[in-house]
Protein backbone atom coordinates (compact mmCIF):
# COMPACT_ATOMS: atom_id res chain seq x y z
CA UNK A 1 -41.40 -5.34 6.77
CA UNK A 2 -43.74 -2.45 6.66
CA UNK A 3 -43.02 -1.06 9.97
CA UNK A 4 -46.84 0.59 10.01
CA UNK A 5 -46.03 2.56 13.19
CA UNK A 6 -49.32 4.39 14.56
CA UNK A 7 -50.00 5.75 18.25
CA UNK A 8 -53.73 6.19 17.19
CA UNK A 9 -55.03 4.93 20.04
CA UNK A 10 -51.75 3.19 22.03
CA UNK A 11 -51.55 4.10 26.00
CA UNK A 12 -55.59 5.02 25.69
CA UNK A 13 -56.83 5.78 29.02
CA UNK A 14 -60.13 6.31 30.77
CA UNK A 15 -59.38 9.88 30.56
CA UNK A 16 -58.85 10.47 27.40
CA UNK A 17 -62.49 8.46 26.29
CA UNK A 18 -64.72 12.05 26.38
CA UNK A 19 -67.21 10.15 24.26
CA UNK A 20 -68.38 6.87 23.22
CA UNK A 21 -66.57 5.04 20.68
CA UNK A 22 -68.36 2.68 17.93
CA UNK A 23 -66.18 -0.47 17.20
CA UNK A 24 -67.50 -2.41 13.73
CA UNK A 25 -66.77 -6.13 13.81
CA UNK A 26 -66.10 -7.58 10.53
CA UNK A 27 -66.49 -11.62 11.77
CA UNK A 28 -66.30 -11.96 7.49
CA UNK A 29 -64.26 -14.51 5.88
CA UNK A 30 -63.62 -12.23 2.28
CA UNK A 31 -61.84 -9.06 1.74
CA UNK A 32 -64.16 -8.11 -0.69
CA UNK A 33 -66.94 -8.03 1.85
CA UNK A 34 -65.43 -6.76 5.02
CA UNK A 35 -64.20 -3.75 2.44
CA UNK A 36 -68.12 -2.70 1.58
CA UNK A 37 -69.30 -3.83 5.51
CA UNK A 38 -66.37 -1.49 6.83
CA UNK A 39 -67.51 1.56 4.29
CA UNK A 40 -70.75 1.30 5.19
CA UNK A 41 -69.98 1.58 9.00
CA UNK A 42 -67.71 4.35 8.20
CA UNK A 43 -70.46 6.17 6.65
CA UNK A 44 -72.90 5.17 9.49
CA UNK A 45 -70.51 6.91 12.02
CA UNK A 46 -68.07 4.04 12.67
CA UNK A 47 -64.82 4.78 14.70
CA UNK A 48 -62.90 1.92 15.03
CA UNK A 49 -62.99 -1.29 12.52
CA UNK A 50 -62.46 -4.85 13.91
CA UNK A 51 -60.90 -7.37 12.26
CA UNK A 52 -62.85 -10.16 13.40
CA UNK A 53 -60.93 -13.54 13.89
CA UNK A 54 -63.12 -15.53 10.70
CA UNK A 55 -62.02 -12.75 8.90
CA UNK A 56 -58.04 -13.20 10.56
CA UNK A 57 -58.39 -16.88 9.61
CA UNK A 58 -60.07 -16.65 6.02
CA UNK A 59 -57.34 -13.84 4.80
CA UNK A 60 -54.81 -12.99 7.57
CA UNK A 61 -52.21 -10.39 6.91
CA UNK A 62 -53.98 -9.54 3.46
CA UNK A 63 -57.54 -8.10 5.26
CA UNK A 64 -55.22 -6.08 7.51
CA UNK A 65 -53.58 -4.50 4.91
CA UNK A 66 -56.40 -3.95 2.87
CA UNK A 67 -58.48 -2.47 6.03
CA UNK A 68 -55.51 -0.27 6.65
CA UNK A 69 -55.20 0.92 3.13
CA UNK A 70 -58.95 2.11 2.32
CA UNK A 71 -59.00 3.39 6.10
CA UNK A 72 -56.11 4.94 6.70
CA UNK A 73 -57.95 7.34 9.39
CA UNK A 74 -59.18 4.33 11.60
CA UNK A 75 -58.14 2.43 14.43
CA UNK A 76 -58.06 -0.57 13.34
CA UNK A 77 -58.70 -3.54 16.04
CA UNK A 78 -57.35 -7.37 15.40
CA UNK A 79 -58.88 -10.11 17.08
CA UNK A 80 -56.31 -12.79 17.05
CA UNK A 81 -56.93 -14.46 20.33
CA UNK A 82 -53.68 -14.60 20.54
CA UNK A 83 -52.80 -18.29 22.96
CA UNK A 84 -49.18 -18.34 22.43
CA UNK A 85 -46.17 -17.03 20.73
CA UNK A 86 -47.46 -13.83 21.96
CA UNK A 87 -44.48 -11.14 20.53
CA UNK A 88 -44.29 -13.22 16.98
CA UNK A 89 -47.90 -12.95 16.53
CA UNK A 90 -48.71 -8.86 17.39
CA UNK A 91 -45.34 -8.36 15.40
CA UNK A 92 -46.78 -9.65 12.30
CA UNK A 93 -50.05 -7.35 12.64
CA UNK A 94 -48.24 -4.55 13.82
CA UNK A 95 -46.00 -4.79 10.98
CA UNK A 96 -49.15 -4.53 8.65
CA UNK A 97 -50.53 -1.87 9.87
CA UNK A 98 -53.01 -2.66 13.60
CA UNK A 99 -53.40 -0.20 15.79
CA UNK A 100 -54.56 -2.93 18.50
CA UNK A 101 -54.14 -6.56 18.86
CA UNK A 102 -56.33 -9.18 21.33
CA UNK A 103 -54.68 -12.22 23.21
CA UNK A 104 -56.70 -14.31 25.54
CA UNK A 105 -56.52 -14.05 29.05
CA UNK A 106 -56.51 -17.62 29.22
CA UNK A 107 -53.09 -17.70 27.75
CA UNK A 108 -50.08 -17.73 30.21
CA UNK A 109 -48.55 -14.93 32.11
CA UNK A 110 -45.40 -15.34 29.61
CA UNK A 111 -47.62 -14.89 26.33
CA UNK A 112 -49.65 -12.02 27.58
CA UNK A 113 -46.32 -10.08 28.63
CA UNK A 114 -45.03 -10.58 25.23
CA UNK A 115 -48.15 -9.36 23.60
CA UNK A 116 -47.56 -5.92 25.77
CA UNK A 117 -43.95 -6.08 24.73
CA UNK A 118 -44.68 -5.83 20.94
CA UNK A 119 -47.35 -3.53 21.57
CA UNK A 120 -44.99 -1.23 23.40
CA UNK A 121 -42.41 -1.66 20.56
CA UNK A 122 -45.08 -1.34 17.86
CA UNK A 123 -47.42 1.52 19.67
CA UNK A 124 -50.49 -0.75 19.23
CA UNK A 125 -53.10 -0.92 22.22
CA UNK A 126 -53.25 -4.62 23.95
CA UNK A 127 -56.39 -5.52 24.81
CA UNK A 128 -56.91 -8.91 26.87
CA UNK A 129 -60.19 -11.18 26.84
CA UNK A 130 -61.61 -12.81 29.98
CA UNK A 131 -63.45 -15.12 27.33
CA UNK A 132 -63.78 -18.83 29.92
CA UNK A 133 -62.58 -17.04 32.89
CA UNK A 134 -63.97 -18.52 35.91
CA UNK A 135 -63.48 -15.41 37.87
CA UNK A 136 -64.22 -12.72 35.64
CA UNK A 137 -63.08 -9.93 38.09
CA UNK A 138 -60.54 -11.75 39.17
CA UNK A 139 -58.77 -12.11 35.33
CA UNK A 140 -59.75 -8.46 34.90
CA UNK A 141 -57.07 -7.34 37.82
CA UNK A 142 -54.71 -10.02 36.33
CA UNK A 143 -54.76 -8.73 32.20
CA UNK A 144 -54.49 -5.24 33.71
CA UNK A 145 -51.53 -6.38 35.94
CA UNK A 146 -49.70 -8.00 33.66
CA UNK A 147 -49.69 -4.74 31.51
CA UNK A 148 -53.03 -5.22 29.00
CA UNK A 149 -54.27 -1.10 27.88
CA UNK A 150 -58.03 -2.94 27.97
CA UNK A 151 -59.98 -5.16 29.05
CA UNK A 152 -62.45 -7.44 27.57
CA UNK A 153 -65.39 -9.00 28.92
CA UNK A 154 -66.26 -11.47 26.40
CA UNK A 155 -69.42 -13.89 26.96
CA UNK A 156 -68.33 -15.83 23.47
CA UNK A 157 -70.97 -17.20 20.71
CA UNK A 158 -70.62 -20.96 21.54
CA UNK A 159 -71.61 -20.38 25.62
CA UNK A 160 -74.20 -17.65 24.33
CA UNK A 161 -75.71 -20.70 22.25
CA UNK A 162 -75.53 -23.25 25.08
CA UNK A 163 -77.22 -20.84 27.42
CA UNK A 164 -79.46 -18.52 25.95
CA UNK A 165 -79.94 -15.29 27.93
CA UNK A 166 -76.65 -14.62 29.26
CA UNK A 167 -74.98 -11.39 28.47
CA UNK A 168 -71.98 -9.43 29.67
CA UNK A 169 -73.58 -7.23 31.27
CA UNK A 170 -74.33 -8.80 34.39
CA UNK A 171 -70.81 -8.68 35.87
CA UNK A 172 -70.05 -5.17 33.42
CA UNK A 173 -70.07 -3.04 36.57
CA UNK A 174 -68.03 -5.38 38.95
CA UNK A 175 -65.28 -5.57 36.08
CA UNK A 176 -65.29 -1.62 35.66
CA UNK A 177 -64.69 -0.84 39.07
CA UNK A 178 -62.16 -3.38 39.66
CA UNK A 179 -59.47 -2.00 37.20
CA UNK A 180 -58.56 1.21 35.75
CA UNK A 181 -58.05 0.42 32.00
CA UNK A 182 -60.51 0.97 29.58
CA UNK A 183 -63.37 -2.14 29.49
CA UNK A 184 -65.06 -3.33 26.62
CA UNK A 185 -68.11 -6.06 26.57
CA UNK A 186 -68.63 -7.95 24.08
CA UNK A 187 -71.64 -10.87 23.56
CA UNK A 188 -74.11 -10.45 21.10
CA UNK A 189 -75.86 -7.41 22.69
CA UNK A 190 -79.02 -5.84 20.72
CA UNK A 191 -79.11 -2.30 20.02
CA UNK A 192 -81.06 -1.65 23.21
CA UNK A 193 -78.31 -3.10 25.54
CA UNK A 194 -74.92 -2.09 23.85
CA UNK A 195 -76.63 1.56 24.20
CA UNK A 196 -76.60 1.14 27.97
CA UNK A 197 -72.68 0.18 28.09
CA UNK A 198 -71.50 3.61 28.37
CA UNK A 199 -73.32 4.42 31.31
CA UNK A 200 -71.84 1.32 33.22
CA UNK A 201 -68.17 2.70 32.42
CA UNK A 202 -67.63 0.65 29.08
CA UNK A 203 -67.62 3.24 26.40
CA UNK A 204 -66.37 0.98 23.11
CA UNK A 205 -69.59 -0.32 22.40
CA UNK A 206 -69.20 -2.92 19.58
CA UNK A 207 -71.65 -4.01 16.79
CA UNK A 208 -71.65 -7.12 15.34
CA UNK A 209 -73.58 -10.07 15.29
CA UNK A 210 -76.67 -9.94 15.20
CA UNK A 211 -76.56 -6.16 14.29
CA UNK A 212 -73.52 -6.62 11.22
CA UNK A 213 -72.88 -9.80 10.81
CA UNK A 214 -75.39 -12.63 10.44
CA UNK A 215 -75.91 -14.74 14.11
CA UNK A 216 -76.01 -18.07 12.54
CA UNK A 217 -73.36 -17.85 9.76
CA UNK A 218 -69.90 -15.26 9.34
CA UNK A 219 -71.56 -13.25 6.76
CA UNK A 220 -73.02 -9.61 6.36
CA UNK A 221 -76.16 -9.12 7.78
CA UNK A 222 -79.20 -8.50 5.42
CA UNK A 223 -81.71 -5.40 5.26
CA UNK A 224 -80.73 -1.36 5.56
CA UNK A 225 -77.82 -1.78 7.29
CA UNK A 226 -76.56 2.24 6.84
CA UNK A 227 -79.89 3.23 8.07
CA UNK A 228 -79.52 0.44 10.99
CA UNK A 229 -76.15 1.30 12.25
CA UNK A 230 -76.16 5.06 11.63
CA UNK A 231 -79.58 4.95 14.57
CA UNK A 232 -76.79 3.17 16.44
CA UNK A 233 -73.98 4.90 16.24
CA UNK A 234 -75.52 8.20 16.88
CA UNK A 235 -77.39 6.91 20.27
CA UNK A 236 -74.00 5.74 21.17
CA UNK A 237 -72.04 8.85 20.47
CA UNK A 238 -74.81 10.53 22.55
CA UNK A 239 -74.72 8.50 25.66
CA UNK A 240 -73.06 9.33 28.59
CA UNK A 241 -70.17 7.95 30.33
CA UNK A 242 -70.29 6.78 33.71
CA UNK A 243 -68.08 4.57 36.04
CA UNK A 244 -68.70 2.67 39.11
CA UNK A 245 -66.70 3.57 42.45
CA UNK A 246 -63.51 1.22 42.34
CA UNK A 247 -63.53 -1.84 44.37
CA UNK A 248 -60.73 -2.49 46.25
CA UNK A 249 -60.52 -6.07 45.74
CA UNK A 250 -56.88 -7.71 44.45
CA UNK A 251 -55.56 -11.35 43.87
């Protein structure tokens, strides 16, 4: 094994997040195209790269090596939605080189624990998605109790496509103030409305689809995507942070 060992971003806290971070999501299903989508977020201003789970399907292990060798400098963020064999699965990533791994909040207690123990052993950042919960706050205070460095609020393409309109940032501020892990949302957000994420206490704004990556099909968007995402990044990085007053609501 590899034994990629990085602390880039493991034990991450609220504190430490001074700025706004840009996460790329490469929802690709070739190498050879999440390697020129990933340089040309770099260049735009890019911090962290996702491997996006098409891409985790369509090449595996290989794209996270590959990522990790052309981008040695950043995080780089695997979307597994990982449902069981929690340890076994964040092992194999961390081995190749992640710096964070995602398993579903819809998993059980057992699997999320053993995500958090290989990211422990591995010094990867665990981040757990409320994707399906019916009680969004409510799985927020569980992921973060059972030991998840972030939380993701994740309104996912299929429900996005059933129900156009909905985003996740209607229950954003609810989430933030309930925990006191980093939060993320994630939902096909325009420009316009991943800008505003900061400013309700979730400053890893990701871009993807529609922004990167196609909204009907997992492939790279068309049209100037440097000059595109470089706008984006640079109205992220120049938002401010703000969080809610915490709740004091528990299970």
């Amino acid at each position: 094994m590899e034994q990629y060992m990085s602390s880039a971003i493991h034990g991450l806290s609220r504190q430490q997040l001074t700025r706004p971070i840009v996460q790329i999501s490469l929802d690709l299903t070739s190498n050879a195209e999440a390697l020129r989508t990933a340089a040309i977020a770099v260049e735009a201003g890019a911090d962290w790269i996702e491997v996006g789970t098409p891409l985790v399907l369509a090449e595996g292990l290989h794209a996270v090596r590959a990522l990790r060798k052309e981008f040695p400098g950043h995080p780089l963020i695997v979307d597994l939605k990982t449902m069981d064999g929690g340890y076994l699965e964040a092992e194999m990533m961390g081995d190749a080189g992640a710096d964070a791994v995602i398993v579903m909040g819809r998993a059980h207690d057992a699997t999320i624990e053993r995500v958090c123990d290989a990211g422990a052993e591995f010094r990867m950042l665990v981040m757990g998605d409320d994707l399906g919960a019916d009680d969004r706050v409510a799985e927020a205070v569980r992921l973060e109790g059972l030991g998840v460095g972030m939380v993701i609020h994740h309104i996912g393409f299929d429900h996005r496509g059933k129900h156009p309109g909905l985003t996740p940032l209607t229950d954003l501020p609810a989430i933030v103030a309930a925990v006191s892990v980093p939060v993320q949302a994630v939902g096909g957000l325009s420009i316009e409305q991943a800008i505003t994420c900061p400013g309700l206490g979730a400053p890893v704004v990701v871009f993807g689809a529609p922004l990167v990556i196609d909204g009907k099909a997992f492939s790279a968007s068309r049209g100037d995507l440097l000059s595109v995402l470089t706008e984006a990044c640079h109205r992220v990085h120049a938002a401010k942070i703000r969080y809610p007053e915490p709740s004091r609501r528990t299970l």
